[in-house]
N, C-alpha and C. Protein backbone atom coordinates (compact mmCIF):
# COMPACT_ATOMS: atom_id res chain seq x y z
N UNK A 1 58.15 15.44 -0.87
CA UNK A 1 58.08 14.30 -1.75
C UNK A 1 57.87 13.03 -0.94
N UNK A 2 58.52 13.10 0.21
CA UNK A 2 58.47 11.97 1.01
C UNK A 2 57.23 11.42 1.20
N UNK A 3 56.53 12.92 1.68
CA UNK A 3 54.98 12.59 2.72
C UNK A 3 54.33 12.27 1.50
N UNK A 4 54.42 12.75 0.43
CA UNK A 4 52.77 12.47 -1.07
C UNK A 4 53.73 10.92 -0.89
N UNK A 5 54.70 10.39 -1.58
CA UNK A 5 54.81 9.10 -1.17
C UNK A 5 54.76 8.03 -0.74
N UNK A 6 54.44 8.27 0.98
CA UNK A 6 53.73 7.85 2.05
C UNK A 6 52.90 7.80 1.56
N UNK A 7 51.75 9.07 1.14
CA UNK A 7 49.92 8.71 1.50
C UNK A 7 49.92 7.53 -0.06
N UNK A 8 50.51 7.54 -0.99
CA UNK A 8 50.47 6.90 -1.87
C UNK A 8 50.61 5.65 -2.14
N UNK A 9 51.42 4.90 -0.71
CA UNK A 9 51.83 3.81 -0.51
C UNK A 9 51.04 3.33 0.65
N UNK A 10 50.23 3.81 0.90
CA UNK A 10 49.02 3.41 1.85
C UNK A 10 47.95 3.04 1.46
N UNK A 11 47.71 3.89 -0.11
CA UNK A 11 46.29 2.93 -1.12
C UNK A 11 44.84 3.73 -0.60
N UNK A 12 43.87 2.77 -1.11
CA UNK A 12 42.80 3.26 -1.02
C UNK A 12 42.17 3.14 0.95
N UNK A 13 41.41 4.55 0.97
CA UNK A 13 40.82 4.01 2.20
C UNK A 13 39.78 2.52 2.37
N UNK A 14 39.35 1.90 2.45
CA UNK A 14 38.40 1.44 3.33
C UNK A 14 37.07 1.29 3.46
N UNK A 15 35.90 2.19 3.51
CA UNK A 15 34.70 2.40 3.74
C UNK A 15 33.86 1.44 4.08
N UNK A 16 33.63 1.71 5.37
CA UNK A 16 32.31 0.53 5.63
C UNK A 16 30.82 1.27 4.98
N UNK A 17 29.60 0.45 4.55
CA UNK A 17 28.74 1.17 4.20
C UNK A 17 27.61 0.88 5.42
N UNK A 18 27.24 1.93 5.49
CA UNK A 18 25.85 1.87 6.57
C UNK A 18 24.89 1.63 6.09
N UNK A 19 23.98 0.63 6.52
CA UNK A 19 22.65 0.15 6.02
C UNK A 19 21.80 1.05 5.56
N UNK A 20 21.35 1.84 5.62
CA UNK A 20 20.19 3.06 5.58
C UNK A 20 21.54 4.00 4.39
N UNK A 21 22.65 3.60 4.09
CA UNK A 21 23.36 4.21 2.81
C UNK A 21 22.44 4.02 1.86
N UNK A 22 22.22 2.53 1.89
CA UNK A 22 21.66 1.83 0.19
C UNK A 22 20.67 2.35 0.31
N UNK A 23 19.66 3.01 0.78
CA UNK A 23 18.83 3.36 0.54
C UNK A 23 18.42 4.57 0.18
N UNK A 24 19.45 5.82 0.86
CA UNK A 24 19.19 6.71 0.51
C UNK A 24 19.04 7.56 -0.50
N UNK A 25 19.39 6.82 -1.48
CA UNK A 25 19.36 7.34 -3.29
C UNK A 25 18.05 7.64 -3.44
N UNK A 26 17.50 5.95 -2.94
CA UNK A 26 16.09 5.51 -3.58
C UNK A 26 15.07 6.45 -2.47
N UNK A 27 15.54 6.73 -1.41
CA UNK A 27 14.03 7.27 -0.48
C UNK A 27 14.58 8.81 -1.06
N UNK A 28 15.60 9.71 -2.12
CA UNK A 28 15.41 10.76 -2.45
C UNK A 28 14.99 10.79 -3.57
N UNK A 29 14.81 10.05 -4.17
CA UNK A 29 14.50 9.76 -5.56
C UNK A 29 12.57 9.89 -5.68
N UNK A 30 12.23 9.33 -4.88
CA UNK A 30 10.68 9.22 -4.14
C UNK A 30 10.01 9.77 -3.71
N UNK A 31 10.87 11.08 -2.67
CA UNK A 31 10.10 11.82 -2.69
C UNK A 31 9.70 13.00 -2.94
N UNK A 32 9.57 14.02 -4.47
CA UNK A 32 8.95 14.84 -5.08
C UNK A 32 8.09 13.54 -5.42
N UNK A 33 7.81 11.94 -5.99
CA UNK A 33 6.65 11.58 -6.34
C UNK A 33 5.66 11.15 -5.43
N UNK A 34 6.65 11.13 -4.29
CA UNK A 34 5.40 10.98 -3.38
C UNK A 34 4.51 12.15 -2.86
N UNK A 35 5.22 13.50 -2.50
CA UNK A 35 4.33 14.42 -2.55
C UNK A 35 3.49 15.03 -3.30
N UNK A 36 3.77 14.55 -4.73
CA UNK A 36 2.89 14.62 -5.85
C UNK A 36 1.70 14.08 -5.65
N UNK A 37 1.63 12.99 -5.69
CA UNK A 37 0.61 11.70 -5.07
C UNK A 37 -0.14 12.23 -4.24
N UNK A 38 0.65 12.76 -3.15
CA UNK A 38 -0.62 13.16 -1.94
C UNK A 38 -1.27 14.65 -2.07
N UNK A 39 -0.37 15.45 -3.10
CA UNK A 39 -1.24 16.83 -3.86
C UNK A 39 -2.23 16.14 -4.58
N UNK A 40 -2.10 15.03 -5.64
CA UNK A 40 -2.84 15.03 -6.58
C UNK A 40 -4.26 14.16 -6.00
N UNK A 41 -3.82 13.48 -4.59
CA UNK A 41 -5.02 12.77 -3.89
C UNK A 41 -5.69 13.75 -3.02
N UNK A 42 -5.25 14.14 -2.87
CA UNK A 42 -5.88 15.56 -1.85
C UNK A 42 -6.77 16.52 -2.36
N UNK A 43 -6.54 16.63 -4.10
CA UNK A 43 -7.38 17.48 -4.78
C UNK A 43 -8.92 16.50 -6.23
N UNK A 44 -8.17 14.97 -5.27
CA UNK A 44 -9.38 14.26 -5.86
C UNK A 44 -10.14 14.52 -4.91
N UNK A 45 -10.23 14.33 -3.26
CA UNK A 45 -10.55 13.85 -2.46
C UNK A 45 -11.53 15.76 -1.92
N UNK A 46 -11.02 16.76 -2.39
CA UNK A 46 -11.74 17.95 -2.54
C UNK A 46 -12.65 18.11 -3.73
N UNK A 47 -12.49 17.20 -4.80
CA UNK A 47 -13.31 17.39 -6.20
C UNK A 47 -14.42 16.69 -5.84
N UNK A 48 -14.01 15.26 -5.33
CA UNK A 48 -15.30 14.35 -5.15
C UNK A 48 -16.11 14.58 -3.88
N UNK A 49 -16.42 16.13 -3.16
CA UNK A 49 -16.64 16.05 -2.13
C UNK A 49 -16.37 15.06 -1.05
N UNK A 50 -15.36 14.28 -0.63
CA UNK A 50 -15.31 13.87 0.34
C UNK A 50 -15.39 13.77 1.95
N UNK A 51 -16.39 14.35 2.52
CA UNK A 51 -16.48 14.79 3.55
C UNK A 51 -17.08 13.70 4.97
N UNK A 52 -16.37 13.37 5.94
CA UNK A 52 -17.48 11.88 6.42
C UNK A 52 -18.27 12.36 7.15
N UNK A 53 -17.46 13.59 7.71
CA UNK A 53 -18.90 14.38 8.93
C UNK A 53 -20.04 14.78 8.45
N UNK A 54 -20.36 15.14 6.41
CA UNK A 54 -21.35 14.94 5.65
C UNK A 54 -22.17 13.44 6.45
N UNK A 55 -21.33 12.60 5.57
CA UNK A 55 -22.18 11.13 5.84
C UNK A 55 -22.84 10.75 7.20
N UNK A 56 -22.15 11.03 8.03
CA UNK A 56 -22.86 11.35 9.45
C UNK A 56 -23.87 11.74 9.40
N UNK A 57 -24.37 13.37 9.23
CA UNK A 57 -25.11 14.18 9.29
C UNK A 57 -26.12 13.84 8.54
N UNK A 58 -26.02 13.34 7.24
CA UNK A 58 -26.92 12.52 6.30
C UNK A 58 -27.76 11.33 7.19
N UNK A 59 -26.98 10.18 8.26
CA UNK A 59 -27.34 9.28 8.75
C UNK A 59 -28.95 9.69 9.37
N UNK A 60 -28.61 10.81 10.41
CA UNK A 60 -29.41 10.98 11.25
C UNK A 60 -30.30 11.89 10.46
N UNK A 61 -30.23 12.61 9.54
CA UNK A 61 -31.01 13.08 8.95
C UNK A 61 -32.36 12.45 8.65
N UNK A 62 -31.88 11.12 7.72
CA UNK A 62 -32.56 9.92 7.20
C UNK A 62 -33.30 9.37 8.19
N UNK A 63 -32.99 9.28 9.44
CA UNK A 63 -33.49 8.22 10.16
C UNK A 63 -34.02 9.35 11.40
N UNK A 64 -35.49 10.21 11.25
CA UNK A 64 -35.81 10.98 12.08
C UNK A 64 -36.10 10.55 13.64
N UNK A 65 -36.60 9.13 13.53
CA UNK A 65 -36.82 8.91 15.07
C UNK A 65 -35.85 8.40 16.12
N UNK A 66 -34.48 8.24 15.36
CA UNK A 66 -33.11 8.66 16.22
C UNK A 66 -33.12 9.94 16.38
N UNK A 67 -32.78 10.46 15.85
CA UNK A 67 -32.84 12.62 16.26
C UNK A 67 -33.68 13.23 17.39
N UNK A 68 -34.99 11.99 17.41
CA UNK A 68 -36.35 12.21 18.16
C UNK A 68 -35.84 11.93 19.63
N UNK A 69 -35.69 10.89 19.91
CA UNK A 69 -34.77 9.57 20.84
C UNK A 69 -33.74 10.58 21.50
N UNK A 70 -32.60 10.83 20.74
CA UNK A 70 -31.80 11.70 21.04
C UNK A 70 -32.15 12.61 22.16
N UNK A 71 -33.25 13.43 21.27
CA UNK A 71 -32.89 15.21 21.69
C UNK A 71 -33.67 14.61 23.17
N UNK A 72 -34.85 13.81 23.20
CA UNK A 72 -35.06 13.78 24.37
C UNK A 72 -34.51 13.13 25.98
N UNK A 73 -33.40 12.29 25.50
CA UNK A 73 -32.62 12.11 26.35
C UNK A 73 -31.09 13.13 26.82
N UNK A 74 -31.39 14.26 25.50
CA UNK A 74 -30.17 15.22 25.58
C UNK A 74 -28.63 14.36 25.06
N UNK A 75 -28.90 13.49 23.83
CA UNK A 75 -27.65 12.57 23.73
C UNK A 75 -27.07 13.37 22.82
């Protein structure tokens, strides 16, 4: 009886809060939508063909007397 007495007459602990506490609700809260986001950009970015090594390849395509230039310097 004594000791529950004691802890009872001592009250509440204390708690300091750590900076990166307040946040952690909000950065779990975020991310299933953020990986959503980068599924759902990832499968625009496969729909709309996005490819840049395309656009490259297109460049020199277009422009034959770079390709010409090129091959004969071995660039």
């Amino acid at each position: 009886m004594r000791v529950m007495s004691h802890i009872r007459s001592l009250g509440p602990i204390t708690s300091r809060k750590r900076y990166f506490m307040l946040f952690e609700q909000s950065v779990w809260r975020l991310a299933p939508v953020t990986c959503l986001l980068i599924l759902v950009l990832a499968a625009l970015l496969i729909k709309l063909d996005f490819f840049p090594d395309y656009q490259m390849v297109r460049l020199f395509i277009d422009d034959p007397v770079e390709i010409t230039f090129a091959e004969e310097f071995g660039l």
